[in-house]
C-alpha atoms as a PDB file:
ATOM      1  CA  UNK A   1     -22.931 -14.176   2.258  1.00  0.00           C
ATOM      2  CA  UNK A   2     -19.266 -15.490   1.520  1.00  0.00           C
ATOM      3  CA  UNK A   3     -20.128 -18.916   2.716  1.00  0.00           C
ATOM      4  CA  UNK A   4     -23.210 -19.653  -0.081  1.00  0.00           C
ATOM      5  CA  UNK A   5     -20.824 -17.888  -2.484  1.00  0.00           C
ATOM      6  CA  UNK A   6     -18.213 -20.543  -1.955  1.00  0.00           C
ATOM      7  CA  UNK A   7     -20.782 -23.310  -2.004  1.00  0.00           C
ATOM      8  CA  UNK A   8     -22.044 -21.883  -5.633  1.00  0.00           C
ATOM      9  CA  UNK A   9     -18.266 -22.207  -6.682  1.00  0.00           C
ATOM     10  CA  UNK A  10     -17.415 -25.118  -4.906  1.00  0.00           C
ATOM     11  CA  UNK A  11     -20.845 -27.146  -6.747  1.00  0.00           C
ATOM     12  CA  UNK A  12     -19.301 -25.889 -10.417  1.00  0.00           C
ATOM     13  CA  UNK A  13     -16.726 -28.343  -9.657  1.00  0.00           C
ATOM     14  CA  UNK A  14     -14.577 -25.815 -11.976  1.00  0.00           C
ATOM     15  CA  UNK A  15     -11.054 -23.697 -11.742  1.00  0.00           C
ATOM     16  CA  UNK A  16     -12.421 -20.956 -10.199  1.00  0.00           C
ATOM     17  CA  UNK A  17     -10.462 -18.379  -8.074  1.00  0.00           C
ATOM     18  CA  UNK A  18     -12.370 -16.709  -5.361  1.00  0.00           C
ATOM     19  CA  UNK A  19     -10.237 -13.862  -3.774  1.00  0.00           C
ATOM     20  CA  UNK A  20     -10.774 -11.825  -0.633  1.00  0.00           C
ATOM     21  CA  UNK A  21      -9.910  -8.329  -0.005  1.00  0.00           C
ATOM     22  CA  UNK A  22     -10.750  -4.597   1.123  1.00  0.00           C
ATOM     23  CA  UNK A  23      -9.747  -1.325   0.546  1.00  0.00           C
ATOM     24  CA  UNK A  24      -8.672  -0.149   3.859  1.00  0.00           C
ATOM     25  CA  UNK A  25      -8.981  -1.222   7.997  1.00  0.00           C
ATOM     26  CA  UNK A  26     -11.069   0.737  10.537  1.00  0.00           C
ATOM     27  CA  UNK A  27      -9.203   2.596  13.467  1.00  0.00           C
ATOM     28  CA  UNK A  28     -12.041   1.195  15.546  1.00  0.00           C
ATOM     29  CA  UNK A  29     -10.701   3.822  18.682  1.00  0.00           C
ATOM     30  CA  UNK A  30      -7.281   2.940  17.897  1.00  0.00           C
ATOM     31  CA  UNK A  31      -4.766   6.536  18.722  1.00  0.00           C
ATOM     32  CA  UNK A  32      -8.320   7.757  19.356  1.00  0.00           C
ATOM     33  CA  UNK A  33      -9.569   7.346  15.624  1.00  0.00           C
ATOM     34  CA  UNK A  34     -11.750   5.639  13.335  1.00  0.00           C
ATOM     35  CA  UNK A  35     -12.351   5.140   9.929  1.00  0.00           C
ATOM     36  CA  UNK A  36      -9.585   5.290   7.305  1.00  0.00           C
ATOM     37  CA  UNK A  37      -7.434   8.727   6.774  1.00  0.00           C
ATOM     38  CA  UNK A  38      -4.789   7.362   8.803  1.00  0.00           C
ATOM     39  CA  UNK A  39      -0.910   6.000   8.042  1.00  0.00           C
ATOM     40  CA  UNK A  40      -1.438   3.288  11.127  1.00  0.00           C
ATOM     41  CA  UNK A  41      -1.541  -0.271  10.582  1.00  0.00           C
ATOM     42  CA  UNK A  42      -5.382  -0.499  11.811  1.00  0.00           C
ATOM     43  CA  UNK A  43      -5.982   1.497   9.055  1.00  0.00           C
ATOM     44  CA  UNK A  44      -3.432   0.275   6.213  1.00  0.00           C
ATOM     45  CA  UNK A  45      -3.649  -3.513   6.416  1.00  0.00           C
ATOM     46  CA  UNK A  46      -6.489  -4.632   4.881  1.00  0.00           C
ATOM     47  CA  UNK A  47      -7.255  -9.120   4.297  1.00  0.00           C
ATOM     48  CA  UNK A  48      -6.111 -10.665   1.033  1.00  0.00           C
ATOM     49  CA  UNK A  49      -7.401 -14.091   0.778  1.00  0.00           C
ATOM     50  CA  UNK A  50      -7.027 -16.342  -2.272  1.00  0.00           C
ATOM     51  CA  UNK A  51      -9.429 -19.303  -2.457  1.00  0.00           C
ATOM     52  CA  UNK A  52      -8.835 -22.361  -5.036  1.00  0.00           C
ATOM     53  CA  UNK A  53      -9.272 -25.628  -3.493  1.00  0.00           C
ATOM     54  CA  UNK A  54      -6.618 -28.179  -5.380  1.00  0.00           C
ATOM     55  CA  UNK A  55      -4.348 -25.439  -5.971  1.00  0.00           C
ATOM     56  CA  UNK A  56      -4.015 -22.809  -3.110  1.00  0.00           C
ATOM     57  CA  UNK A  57      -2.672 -24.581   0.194  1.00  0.00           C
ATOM     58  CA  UNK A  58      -5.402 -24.183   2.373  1.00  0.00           C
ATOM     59  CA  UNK A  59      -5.809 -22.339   5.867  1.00  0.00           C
ATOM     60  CA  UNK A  60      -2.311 -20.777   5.532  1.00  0.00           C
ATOM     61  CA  UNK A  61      -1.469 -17.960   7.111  1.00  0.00           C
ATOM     62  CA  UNK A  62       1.425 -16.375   5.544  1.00  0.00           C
ATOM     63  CA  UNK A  63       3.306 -13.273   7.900  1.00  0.00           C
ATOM     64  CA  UNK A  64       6.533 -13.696   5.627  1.00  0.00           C
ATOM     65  CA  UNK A  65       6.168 -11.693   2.953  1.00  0.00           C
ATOM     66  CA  UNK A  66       4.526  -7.942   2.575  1.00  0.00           C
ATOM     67  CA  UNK A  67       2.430  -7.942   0.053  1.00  0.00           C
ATOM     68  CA  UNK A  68      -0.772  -5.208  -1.240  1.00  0.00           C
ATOM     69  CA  UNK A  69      -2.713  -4.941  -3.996  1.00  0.00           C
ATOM     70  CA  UNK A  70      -0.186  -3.938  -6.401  1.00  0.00           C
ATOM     71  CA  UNK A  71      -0.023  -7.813  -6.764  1.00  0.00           C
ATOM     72  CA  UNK A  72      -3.654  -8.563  -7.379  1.00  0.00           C
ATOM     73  CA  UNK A  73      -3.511  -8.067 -10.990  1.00  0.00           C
ATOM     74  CA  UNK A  74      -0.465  -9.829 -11.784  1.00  0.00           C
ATOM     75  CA  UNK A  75      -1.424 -12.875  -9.184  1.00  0.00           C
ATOM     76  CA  UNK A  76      -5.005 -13.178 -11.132  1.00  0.00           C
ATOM     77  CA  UNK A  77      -3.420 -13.263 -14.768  1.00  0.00           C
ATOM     78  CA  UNK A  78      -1.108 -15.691 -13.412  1.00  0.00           C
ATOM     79  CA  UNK A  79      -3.933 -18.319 -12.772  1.00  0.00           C
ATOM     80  CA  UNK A  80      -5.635 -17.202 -15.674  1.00  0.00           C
ATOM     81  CA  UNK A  81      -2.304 -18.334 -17.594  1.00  0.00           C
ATOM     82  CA  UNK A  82      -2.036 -14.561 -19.618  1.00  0.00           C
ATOM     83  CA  UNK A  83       0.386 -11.851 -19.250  1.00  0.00           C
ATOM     84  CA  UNK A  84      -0.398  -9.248 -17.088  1.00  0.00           C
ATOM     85  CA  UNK A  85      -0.487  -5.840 -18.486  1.00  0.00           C
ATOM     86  CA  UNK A  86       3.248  -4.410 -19.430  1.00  0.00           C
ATOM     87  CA  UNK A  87       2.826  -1.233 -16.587  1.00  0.00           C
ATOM     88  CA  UNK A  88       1.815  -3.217 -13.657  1.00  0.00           C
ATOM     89  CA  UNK A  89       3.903  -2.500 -10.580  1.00  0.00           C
ATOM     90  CA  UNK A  90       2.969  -6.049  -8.949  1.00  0.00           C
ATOM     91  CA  UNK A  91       4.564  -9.639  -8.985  1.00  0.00           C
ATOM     92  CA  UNK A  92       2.259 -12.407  -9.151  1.00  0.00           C
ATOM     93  CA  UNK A  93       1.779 -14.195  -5.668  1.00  0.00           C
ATOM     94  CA  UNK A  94       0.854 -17.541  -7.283  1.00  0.00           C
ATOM     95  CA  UNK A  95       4.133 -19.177  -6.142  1.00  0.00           C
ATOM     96  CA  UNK A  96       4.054 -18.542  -2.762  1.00  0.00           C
ATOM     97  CA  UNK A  97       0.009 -19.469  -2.720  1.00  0.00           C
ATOM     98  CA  UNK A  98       0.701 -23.138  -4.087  1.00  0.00           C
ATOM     99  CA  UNK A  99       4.107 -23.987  -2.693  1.00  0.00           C
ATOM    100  CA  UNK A 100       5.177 -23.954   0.821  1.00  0.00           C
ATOM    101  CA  UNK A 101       8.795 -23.771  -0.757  1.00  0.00           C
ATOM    102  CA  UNK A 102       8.527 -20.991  -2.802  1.00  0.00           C
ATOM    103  CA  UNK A 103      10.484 -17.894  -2.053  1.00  0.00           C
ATOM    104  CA  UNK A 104       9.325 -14.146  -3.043  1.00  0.00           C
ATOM    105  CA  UNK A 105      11.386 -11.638  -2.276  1.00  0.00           C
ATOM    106  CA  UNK A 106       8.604  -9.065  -0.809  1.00  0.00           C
ATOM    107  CA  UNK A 107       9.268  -6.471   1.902  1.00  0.00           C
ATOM    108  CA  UNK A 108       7.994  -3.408   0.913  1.00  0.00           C
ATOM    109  CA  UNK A 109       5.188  -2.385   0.140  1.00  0.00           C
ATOM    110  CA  UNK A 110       3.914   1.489  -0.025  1.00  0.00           C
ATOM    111  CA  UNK A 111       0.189   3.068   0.460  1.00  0.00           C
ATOM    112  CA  UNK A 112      -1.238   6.711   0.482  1.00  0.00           C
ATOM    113  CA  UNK A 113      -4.610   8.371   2.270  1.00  0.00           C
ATOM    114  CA  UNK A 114      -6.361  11.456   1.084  1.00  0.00           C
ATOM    115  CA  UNK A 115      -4.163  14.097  -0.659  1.00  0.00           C
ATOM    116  CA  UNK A 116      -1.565  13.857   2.359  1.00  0.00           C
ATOM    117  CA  UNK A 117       0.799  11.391   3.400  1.00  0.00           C
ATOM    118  CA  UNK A 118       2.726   8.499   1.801  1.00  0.00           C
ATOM    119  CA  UNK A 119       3.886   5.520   3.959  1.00  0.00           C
ATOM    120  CA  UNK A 120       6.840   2.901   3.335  1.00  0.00           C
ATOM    121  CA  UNK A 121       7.216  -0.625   5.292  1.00  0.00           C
ATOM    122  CA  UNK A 122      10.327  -2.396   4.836  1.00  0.00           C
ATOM    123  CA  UNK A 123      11.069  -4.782   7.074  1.00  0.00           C
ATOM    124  CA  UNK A 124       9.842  -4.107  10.767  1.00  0.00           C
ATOM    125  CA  UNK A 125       9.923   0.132   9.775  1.00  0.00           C
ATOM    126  CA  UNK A 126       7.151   2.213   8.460  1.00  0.00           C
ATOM    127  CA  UNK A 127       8.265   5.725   7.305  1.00  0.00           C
ATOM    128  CA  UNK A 128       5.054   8.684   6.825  1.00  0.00           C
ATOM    129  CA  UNK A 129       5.453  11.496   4.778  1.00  0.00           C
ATOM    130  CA  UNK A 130       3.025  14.470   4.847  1.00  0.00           C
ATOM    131  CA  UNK A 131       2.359  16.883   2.179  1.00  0.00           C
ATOM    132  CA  UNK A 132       0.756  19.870   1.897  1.00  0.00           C
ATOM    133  CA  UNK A 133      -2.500  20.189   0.554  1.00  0.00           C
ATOM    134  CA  UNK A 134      -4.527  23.250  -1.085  1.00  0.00           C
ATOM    135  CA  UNK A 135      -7.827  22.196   1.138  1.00  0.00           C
ATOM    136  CA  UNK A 136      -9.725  22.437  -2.438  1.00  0.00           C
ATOM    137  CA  UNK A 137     -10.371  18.914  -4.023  1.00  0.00           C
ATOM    138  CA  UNK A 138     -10.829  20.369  -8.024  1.00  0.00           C
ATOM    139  CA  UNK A 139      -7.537  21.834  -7.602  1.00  0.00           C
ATOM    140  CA  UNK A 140      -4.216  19.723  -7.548  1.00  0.00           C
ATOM    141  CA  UNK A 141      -1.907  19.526  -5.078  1.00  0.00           C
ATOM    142  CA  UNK A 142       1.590  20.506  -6.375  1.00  0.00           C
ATOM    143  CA  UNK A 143       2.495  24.066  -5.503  1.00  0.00           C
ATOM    144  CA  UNK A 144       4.935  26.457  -7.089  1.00  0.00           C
ATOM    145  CA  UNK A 145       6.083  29.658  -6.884  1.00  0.00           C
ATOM    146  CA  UNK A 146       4.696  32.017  -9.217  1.00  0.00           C
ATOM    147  CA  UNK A 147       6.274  35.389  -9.335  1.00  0.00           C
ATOM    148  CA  UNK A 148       6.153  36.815  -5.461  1.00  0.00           C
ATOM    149  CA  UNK A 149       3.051  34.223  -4.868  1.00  0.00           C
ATOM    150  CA  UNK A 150       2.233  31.005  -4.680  1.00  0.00           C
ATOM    151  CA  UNK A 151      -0.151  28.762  -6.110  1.00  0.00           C
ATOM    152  CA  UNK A 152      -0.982  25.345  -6.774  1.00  0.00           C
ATOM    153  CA  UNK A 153      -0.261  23.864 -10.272  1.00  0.00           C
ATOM    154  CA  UNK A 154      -0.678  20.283 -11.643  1.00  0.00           C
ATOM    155  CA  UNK A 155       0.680  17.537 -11.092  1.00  0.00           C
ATOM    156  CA  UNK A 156       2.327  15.920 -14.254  1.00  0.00           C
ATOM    157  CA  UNK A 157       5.543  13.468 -14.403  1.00  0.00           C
ATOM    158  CA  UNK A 158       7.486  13.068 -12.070  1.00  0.00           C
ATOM    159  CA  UNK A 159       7.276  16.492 -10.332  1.00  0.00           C
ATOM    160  CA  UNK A 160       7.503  15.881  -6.517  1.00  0.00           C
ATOM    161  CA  UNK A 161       4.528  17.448  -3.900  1.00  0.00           C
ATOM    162  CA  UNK A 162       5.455  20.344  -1.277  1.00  0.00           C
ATOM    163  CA  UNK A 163       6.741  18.192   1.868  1.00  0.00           C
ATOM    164  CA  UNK A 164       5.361  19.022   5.100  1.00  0.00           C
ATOM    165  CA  UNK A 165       7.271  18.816   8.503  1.00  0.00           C
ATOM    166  CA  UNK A 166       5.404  15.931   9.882  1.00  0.00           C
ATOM    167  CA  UNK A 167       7.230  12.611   9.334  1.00  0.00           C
ATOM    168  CA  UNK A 168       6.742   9.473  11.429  1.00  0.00           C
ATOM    169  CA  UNK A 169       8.990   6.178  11.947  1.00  0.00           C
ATOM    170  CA  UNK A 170       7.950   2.962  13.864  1.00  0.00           C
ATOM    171  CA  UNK A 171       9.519  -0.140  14.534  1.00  0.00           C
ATOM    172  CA  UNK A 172       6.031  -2.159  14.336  1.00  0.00           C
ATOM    173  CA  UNK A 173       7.963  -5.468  15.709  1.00  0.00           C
ATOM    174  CA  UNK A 174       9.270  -3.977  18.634  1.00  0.00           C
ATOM    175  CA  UNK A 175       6.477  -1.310  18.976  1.00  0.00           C
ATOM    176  CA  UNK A 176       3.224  -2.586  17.281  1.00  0.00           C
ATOM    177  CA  UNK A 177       0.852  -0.213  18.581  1.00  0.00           C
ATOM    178  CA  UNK A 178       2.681   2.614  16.849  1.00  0.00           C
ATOM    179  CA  UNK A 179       3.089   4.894  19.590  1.00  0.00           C
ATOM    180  CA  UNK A 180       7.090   5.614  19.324  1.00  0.00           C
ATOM    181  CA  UNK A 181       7.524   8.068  16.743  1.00  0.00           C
ATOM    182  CA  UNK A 182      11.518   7.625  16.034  1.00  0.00           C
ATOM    183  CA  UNK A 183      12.106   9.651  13.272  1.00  0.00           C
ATOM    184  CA  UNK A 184      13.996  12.375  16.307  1.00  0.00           C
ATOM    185  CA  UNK A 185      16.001   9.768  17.131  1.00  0.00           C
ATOM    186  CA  UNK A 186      19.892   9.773  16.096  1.00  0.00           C
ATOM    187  CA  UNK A 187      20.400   6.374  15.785  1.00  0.00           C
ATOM    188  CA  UNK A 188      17.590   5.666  13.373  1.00  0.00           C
ATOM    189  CA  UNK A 189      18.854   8.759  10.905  1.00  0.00           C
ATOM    190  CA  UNK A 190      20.357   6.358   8.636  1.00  0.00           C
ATOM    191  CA  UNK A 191      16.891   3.998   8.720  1.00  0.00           C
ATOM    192  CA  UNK A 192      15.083   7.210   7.891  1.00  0.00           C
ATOM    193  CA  UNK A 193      17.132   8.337   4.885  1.00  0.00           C
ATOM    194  CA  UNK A 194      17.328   4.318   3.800  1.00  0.00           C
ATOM    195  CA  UNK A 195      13.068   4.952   3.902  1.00  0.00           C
ATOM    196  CA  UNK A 196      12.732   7.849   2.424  1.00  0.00           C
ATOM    197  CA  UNK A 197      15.107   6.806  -0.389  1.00  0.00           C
ATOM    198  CA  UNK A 198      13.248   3.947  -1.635  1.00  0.00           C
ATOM    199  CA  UNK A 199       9.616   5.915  -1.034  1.00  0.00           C
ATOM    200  CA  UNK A 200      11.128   9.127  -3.893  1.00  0.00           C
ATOM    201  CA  UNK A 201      13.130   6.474  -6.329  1.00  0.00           C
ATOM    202  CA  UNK A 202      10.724   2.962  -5.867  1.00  0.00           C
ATOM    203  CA  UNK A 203       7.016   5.438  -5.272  1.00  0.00           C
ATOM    204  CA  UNK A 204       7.128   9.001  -6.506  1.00  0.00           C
ATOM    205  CA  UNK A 205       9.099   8.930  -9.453  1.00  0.00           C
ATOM    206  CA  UNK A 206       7.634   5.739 -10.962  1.00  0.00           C
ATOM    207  CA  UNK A 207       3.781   6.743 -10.423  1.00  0.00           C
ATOM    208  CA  UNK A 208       1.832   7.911 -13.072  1.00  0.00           C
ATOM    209  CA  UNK A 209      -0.216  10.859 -11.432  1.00  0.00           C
ATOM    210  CA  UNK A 210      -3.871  11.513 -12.768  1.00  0.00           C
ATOM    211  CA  UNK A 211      -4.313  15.136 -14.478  1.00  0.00           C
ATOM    212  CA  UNK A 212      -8.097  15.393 -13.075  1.00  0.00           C
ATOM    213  CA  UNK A 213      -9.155  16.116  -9.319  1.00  0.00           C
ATOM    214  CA  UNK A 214     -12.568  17.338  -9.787  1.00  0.00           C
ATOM    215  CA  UNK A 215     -15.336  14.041  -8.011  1.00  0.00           C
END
């Protein structure tokens, strides 16, 4: 268990860096789901604990910054002391983990489940986009018009997916069980188009797609 692995690290009397994580929550009944599958923050937030007695300030807690594991990589090269690789999308975290001064400037962060949605959270808002989806997994997900039919094509560059009509905002301060969907709403038009401006520009035109759906 995690405690007898931290007593074998802690009796090497060494540098070593134990960290933490998952790769998604569990609705546990939550909007009447379970599992993953799901934009809501039962499912999306997942722990990320770093563990280096010396270095890392211990039992901290920090709610300031919004991190994921984009910054895994670059955090773990960081305490290995070598540069992390030229593509990575992260920032290291190691200031912020040994100094109760340090500033990051981290609000956004950005996740995707199944072939379907993408999320955004900046700030307090989350922003969902659906896509459509061919309901095959060997085939990609992209779909173009091919003569008088359609079909679905790859996915290669920076070539957007077919949008859906279901999008979804939430204020998760003032409305944390995510049950306010305020994309409708004209007074949050201008929060919407701010979200889905920074999900094409800072998500869908900078990732690298894969060219093989086939498990």
């Amino acid at each position: 268990d995690v405690g007898r692995m931290l007593e074998a690290v802690d009796s090497r009397k060494d540098e070593t860096l134990v960290v933490f994580t998952a790769d998604h929550g569990e609705g546990a009944a939550r909007h009447r789901r379970v599992s993953k599958w799901h934009p809501f923050e039962h499912s999306v937030k997942i722990p990320l604990i770093y563990y280096l007695p010396g270095t890392i300030r211990a039992q901290v807690m920090d709610t300031d910054h919004l991190v994921s594991q984009v910054n895994l990589l670059p955090t773990i090269c960081d305490f290995a002391g070598i540069p992390d690789p030229s593509d990575s999308r992260g920032v290291s975290l190691r200031s912020i983990l040994v100094d109760q001064d340090a500033e990051l400037e981290l609000n956004t962060v950005f996740s995707e489940f199944r072939h379907i949605a993408r999320v955004v959270r900046k700030g307090d808002f989350k922003y969902v986009k659906y896509y459509e989806y061919s309901r095959e997994p060997d085939k990609p997900f992209v779909r173009k018009s091919d003569g008088e039919a359609e079909k679905f094509v790859s996915c290669v560059g920076s070539e957007r997916y077919r949008e859906d009509n279901k999008k979804l905002l939430f204020n998760i301060k003032e409305d944390p069980w995510e049950t306010v969907n305020l994309c409708s709403d004209p007074d949050y038009l201008a929060k919407v188009n701010e979200l889905e401006t920074s999900l094409v520009n800072e998500f869908e035109l900078v990732v690298k797609p894969g060219t093989h759906y086939d498990r």
